[in-house]
Protein backbone atom coordinates (compact mmCIF):
# COMPACT_ATOMS: atom_id res chain seq x y z
CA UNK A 1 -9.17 -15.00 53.40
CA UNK A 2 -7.40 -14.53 56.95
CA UNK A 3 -4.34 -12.66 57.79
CA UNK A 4 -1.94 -14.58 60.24
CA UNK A 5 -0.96 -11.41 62.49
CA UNK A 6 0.34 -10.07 59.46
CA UNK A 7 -1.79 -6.87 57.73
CA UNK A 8 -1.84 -5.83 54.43
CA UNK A 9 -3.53 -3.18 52.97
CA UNK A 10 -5.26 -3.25 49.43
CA UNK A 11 -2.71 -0.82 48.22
CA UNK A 12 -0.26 -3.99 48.17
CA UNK A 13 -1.75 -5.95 46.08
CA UNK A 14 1.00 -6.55 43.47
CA UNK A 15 2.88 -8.03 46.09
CA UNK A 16 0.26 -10.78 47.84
CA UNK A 17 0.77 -13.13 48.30
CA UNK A 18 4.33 -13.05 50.24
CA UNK A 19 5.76 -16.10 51.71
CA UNK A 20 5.04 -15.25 55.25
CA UNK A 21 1.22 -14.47 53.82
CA UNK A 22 -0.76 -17.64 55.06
CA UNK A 23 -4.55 -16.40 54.83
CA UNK A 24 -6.60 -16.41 51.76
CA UNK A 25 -8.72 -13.43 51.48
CA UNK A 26 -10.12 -14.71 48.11
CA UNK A 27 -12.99 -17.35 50.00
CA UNK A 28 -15.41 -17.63 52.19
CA UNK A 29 -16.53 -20.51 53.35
CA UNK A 30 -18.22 -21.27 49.85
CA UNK A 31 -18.73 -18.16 48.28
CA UNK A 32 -16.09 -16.11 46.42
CA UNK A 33 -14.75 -12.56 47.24
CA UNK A 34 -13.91 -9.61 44.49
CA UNK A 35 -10.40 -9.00 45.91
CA UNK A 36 -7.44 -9.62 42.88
CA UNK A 37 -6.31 -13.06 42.40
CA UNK A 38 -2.16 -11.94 41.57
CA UNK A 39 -1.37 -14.00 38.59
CA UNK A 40 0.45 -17.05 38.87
CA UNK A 41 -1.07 -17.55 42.52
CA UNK A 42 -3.77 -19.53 43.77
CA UNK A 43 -5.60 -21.90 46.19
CA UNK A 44 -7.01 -25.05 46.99
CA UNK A 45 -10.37 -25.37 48.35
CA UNK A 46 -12.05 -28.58 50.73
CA UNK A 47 -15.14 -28.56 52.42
CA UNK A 48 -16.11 -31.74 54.08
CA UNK A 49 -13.38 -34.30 52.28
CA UNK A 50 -15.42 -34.58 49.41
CA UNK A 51 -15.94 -31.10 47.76
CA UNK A 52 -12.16 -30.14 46.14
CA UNK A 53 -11.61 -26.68 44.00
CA UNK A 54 -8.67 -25.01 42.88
CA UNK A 55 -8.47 -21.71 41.68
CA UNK A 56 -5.23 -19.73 40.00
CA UNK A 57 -4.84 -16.37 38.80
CA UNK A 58 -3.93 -15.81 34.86
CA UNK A 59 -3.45 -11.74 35.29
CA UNK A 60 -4.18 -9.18 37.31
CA UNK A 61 -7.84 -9.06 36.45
CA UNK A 62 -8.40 -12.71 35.13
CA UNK A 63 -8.58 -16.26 37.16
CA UNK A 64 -9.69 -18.92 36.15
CA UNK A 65 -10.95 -22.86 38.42
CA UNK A 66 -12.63 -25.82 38.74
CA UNK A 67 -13.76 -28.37 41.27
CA UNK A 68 -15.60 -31.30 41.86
CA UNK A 69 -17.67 -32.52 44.86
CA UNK A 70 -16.75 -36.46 45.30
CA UNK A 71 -21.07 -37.91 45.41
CA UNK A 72 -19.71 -40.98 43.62
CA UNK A 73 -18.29 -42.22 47.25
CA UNK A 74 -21.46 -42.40 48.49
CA UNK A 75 -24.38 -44.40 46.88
CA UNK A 76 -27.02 -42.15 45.79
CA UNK A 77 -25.30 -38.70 45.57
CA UNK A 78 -25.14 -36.64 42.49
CA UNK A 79 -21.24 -36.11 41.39
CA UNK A 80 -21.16 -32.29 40.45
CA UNK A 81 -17.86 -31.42 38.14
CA UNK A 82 -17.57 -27.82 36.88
CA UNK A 83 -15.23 -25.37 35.52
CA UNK A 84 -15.31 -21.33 35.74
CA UNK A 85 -13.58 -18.01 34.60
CA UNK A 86 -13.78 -14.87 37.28
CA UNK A 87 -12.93 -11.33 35.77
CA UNK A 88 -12.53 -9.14 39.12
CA UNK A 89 -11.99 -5.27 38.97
CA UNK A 90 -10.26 -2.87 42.06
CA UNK A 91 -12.51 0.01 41.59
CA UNK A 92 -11.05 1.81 45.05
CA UNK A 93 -8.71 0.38 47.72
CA UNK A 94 -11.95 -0.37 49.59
CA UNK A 95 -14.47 -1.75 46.34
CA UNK A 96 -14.23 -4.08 44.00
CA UNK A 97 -15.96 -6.01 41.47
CA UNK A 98 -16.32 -9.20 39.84
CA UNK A 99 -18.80 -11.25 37.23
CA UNK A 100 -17.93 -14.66 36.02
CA UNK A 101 -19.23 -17.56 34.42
CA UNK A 102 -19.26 -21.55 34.88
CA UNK A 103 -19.78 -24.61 33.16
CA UNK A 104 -21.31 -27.62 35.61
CA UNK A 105 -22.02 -31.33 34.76
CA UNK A 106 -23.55 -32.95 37.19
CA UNK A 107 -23.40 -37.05 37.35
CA UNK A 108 -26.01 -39.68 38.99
CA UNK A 109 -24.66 -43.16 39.64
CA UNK A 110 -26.68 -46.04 41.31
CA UNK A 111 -25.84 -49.91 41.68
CA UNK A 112 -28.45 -50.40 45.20
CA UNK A 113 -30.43 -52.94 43.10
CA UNK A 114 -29.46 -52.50 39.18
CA UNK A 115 -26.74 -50.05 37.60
CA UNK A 116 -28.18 -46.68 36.91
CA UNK A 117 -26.55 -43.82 34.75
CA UNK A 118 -27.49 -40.08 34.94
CA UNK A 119 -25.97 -36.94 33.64
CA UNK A 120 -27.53 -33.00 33.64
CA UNK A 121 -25.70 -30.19 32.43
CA UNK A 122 -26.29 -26.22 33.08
CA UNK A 123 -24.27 -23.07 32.80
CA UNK A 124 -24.17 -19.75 35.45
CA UNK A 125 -23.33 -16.14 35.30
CA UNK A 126 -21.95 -14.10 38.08
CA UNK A 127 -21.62 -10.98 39.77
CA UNK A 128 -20.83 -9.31 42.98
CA UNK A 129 -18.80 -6.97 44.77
CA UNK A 130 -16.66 -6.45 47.72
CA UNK A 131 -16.23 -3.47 50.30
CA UNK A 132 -13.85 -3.20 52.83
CA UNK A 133 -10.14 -4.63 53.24
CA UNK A 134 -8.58 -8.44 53.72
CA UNK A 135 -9.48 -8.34 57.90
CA UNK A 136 -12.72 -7.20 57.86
CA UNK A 137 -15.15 -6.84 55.02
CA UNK A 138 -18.88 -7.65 53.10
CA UNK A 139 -19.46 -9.15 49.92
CA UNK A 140 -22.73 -9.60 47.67
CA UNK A 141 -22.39 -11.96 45.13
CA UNK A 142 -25.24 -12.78 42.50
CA UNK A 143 -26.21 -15.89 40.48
CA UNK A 144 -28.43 -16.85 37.37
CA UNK A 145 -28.64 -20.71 36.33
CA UNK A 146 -29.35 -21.53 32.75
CA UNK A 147 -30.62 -24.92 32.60
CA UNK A 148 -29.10 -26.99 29.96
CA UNK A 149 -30.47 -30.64 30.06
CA UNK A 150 -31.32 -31.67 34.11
CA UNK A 151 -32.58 -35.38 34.62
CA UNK A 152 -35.73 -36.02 33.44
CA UNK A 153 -37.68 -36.43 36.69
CA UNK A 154 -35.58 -33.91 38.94
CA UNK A 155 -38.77 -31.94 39.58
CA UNK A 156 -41.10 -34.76 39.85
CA UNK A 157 -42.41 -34.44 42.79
CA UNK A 158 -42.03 -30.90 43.20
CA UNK A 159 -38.97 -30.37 45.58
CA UNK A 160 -36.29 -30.54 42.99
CA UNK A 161 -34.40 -26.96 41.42
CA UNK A 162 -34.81 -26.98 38.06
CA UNK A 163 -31.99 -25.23 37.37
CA UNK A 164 -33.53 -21.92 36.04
CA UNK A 165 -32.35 -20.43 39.67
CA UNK A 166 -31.59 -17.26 41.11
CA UNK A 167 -28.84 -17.39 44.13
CA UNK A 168 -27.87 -14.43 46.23
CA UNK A 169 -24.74 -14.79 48.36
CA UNK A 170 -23.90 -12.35 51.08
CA UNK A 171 -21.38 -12.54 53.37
CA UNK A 172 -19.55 -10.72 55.79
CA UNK A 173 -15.90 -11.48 57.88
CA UNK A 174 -14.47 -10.24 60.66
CA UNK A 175 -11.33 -9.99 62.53
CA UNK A 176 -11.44 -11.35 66.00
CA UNK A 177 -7.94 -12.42 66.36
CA UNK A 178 -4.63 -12.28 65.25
CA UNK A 179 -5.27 -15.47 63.54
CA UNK A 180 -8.72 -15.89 63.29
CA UNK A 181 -11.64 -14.23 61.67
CA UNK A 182 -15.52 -14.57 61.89
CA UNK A 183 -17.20 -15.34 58.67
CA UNK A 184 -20.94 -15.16 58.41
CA UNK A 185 -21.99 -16.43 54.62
CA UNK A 186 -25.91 -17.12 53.33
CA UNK A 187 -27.03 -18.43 50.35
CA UNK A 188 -30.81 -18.03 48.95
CA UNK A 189 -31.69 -19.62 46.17
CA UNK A 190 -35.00 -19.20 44.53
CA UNK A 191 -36.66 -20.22 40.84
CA UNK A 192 -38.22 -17.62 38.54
CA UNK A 193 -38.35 -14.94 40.79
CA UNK A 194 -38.95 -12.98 37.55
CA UNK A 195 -41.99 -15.09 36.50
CA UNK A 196 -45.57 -14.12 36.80
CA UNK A 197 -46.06 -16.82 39.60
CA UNK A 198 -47.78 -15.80 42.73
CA UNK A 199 -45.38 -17.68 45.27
CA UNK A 200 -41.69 -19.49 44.54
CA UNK A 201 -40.31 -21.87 46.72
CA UNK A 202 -37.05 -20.68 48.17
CA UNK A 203 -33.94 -22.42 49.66
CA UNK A 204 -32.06 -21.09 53.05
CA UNK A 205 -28.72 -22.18 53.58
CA UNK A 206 -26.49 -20.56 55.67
CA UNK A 207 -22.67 -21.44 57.61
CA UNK A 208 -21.12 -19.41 60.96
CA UNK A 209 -18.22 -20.17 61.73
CA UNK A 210 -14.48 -19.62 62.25
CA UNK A 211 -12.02 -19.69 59.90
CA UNK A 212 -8.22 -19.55 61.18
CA UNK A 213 -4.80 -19.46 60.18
CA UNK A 214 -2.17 -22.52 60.73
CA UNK A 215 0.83 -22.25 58.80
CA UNK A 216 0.38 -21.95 55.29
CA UNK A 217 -3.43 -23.36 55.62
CA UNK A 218 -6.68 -22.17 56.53
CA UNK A 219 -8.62 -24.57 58.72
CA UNK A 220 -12.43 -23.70 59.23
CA UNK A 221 -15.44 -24.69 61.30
CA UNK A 222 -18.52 -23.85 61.57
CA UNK A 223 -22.35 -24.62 61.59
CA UNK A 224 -24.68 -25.06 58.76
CA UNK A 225 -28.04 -24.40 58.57
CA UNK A 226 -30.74 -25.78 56.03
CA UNK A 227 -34.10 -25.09 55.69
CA UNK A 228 -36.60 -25.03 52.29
CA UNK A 229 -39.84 -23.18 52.75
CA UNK A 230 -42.77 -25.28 52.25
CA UNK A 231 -44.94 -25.13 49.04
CA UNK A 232 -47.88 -26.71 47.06
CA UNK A 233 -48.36 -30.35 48.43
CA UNK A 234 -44.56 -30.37 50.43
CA UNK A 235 -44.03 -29.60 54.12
CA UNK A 236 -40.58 -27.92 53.93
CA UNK A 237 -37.11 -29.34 55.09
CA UNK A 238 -34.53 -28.06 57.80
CA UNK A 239 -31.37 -29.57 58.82
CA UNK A 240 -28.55 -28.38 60.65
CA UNK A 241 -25.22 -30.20 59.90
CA UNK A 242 -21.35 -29.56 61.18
CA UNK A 243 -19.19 -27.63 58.71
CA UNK A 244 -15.57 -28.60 58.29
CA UNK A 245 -13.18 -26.90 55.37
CA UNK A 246 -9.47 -26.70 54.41
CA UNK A 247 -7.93 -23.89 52.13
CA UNK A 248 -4.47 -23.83 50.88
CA UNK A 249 -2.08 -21.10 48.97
CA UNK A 250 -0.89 -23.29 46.04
């Protein structure tokens, strides 16, 4: 996503990534630009030690990945593992396109007081765009859940998704250095928004930060922000946490 004092314009795209090419203009911090994945290339994705992804490019319009996000180190958290497929489109040297798909399974383990089991399933469609060039640009990206089979008593007490989500993912990154770029990236996730209910409960998250160029790495850091608006008999949640990545050409 960053350029390490070296500029390349979209127009070059057959030849990116060169060996003296250390950025990764495909990622934000999370979210996913439209920019060509050149086949045979990819990229290896860590935010905070325990969420891993790689991605690799099967043509020029065509990539496929997966990832999982390590829970099962830590009693209590949920062990998401998913795979996806990206088609992504150059539509001028400044716009592109993109709509995907993915596959998640999501696993519960508990051994606190006796040995507990859970697993939830759901699939997602994608789409976005991307305007501008590798140094500075914007991207809206778009998600639907389809909820599969969830655990039984996600949404018990009324703060759980249950997986039949809408997210919306813009972001935006800019050059401030040589080495170094600003990326600001927000997610909002909301339930139903189609549905014929007066109020939905939605989800804020959102991570500032740097991300900069070291070799043939990315390192990034940052601050993210939580917050979930309150609704029916809950009082809403906000929490602000540190935000610590690595991405990799592979």
């Amino acid at each position: 996503m960053l350029l390490a004092g070296v500029h390349f314009s979209c127009r070059s795209q057959d030849s990116i990534p060169e060996k003296k090419y250390e950025g990764i203009p495909y990622r934000y911090f999370i979210g996913n630009t439209s920019f060509d994945l050149p086949p045979g290339h990819g990229y290896y994705a860590n935010t905070w030690l325990l969420g891993n992804e790689e991605r690799i490019g099967l043509d020029e319009h065509l990539s496929v990945g997966g990832g999982i996000i390590a829970g099962f180190v830590i009693i209590g958290i949920i062990t998401p593992v998913w795979v996806n497929v990206k088609f992504h489109q150059r539509v001028t040297d400044r716009f592109y396109v993109s709509a995907g798909g993915s596959y998640t399974g999501i696993f519960a383990i508990g051994w606190v007081e006796d040995f507990t089991f859970s697993y939830g399933h759901f699939a997602m469609a994608s789409a976005g765009f991307t305007w501008g060039d590798y140094d500075n640009n914007f991207s809206l990206n778009v998600y639907k859940a389809f909820p599969i089979s969830l655990f039984e008593d996600e949404d018990e007490e009324g703060t759980g998704v249950n997986g039949n989500a809408w997210v919306f993912n813009p972001a935006l990154k800019l050059k401030i250095s040589p080495k170094t770029h600003l990326v600001l990236e927000n997610f909002v996730l909301t339930e139903n928004i189609l549905s014929s209910k007066e109020f939905q409960p939605v989800w804020l998250t959102g991570i500032y930060g740097i991300q900069t160029a070291f070799k043939k790495s990315v390192w990034e850091f940052g601050i993210m922000g939580y917050y979930q608006t309150p609704f029916e008999n809950y009082s809403g949640h906000f929490l602000v946490l540190p935000y610590i990545g690595l991405k990799k050409l592979i």
